[in-house]
N, C-alpha and C. Protein backbone atom coordinates (compact mmCIF):
# COMPACT_ATOMS: atom_id res chain seq x y z
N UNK A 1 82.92 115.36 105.16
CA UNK A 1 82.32 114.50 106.17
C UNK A 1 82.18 115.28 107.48
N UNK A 2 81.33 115.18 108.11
CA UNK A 2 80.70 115.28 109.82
C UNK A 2 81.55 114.98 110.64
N UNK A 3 82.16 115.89 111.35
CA UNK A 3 83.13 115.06 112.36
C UNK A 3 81.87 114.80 113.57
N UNK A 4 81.89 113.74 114.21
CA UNK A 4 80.32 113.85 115.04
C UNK A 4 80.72 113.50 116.29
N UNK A 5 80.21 114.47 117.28
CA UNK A 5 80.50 114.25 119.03
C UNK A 5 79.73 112.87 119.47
N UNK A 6 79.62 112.59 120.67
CA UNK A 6 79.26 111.70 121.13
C UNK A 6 77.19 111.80 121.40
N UNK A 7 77.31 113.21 121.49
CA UNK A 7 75.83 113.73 121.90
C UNK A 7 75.39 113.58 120.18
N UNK A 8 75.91 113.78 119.14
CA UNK A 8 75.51 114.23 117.97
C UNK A 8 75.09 112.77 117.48
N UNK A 9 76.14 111.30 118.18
CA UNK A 9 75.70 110.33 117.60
C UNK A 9 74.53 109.55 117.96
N UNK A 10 73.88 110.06 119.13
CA UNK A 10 73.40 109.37 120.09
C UNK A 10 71.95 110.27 119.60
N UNK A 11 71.96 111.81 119.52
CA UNK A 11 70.96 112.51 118.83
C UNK A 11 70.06 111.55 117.70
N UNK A 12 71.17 111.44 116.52
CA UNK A 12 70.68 111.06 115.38
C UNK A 12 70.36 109.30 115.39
N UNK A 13 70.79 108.68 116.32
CA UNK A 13 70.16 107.08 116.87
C UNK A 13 68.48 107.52 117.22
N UNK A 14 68.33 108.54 117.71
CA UNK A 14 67.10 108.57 118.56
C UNK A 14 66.38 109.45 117.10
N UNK A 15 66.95 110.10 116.91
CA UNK A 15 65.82 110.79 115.53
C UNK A 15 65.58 110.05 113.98
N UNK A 16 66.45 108.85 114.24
CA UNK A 16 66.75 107.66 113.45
C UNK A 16 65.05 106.92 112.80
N UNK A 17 64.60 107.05 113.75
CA UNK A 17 62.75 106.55 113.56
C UNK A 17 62.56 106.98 112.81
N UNK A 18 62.63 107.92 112.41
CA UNK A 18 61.79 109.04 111.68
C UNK A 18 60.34 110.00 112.57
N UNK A 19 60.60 109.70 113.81
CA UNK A 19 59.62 110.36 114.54
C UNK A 19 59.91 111.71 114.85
N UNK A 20 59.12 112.94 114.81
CA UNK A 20 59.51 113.68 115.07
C UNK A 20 59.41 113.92 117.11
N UNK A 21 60.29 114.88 117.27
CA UNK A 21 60.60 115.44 118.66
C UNK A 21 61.02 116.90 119.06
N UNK A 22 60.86 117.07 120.47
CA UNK A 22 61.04 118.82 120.78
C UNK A 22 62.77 118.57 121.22
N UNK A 23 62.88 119.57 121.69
CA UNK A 23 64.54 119.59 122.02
C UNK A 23 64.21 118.63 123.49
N UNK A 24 62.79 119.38 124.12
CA UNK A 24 63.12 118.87 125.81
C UNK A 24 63.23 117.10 125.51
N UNK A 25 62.44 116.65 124.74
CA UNK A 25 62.32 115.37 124.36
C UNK A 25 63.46 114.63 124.13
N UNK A 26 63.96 115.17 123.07
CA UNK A 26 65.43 115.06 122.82
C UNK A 26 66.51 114.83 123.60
N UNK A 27 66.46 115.89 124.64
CA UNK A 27 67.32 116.39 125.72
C UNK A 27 67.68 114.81 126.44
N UNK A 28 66.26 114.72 126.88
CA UNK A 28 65.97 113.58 127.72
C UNK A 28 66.33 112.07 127.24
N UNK A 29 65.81 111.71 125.87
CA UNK A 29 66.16 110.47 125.53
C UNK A 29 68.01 110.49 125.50
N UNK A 30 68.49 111.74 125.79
CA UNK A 30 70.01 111.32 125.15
C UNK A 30 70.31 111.68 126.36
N UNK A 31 69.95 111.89 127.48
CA UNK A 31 70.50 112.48 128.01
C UNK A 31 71.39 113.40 128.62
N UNK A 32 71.50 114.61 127.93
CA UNK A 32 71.80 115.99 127.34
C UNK A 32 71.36 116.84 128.03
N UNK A 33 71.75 118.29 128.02
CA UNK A 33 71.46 119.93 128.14
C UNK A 33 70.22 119.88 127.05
N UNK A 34 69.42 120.60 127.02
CA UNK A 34 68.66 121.42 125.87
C UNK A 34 69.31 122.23 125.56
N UNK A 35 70.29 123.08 125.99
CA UNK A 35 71.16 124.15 124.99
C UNK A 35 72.21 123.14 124.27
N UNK A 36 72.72 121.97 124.79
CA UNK A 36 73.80 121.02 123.65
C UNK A 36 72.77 120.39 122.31
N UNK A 37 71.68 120.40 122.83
CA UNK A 37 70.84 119.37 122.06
C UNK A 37 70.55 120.70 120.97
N UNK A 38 70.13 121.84 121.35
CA UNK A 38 70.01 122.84 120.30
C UNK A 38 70.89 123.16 119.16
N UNK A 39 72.31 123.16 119.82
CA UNK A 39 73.09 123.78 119.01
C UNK A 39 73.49 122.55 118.44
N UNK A 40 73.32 121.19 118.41
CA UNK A 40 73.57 120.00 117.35
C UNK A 40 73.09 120.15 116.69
N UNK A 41 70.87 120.27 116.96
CA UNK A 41 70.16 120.49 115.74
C UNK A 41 70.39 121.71 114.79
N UNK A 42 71.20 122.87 115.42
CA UNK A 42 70.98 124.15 114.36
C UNK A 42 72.49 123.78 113.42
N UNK A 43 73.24 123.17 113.80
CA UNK A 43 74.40 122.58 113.14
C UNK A 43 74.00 121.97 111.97
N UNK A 44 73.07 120.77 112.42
CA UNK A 44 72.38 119.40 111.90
C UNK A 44 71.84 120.03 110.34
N UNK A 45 70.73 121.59 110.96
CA UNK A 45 69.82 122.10 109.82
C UNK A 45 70.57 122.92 109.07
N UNK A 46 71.93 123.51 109.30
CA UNK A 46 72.84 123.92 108.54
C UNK A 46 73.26 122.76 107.59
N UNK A 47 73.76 121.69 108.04
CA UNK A 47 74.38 120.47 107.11
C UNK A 47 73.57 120.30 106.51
N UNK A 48 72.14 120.23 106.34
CA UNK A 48 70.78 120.37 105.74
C UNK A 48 70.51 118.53 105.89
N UNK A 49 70.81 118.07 107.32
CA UNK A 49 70.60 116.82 107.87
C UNK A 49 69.18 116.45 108.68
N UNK A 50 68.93 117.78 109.38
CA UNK A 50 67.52 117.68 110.20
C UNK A 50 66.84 119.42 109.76
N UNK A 51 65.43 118.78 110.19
CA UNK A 51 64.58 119.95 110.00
C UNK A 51 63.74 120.34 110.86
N UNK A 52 63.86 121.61 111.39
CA UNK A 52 62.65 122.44 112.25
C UNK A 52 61.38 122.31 111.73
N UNK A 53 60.89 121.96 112.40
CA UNK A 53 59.09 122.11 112.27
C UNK A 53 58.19 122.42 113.18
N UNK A 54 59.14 123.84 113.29
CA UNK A 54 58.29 124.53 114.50
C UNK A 54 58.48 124.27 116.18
N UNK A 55 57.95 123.04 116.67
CA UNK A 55 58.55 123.19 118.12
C UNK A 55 59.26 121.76 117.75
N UNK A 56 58.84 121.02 116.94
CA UNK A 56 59.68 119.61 116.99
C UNK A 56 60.82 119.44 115.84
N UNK A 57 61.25 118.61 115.74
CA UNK A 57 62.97 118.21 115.01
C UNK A 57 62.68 117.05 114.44
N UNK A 58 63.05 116.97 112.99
CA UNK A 58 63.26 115.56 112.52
C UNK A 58 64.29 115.21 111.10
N UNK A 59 64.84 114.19 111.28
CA UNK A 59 65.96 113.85 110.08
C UNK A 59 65.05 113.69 108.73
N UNK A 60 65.61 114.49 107.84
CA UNK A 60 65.22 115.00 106.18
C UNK A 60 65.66 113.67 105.54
C-alpha cells in the first residue's frame, strides 16, 4: 500500500475526473510547489498510478 502525503491526496481528488492536466495546473488547483507536484507525479508513474502525456498528467 501507498503511504500518501497530504499533497498526494489532494493531487489524486483533482486528477480524480479523469481530466487530464500540466503540473502548473496541478500546482494551482492543490495548491502546491510545481517541484512537490512533480515529484508526486514521477512517484505516482513509478507506482504505475498516473501517466505522462507529454506536458499533461492523468490517472491510468
Amino acid at each position: 500500500m501507498i503511504k500518501r502525503s497530504i499533497v498526494m491526496e489532494e493531487l489524486l481528488d483533482v486528477l480524480d475526473d479523469g481530466d487530464e492536466r500540466t503540473v502548473e495546473m496541478l500546482a494551482y488547483e492543490t495548491n502546491s510547489t510545481r517541484i512537490d507536484i512533480k515529484k508526486q507525479l514521477e512517484f505516482l508513474e513509478r507506482m504505475g498510478v498516473t501517466r505522462n502525456m507529454g506536458e499533461m498528467w492523468k490517472v491510468v
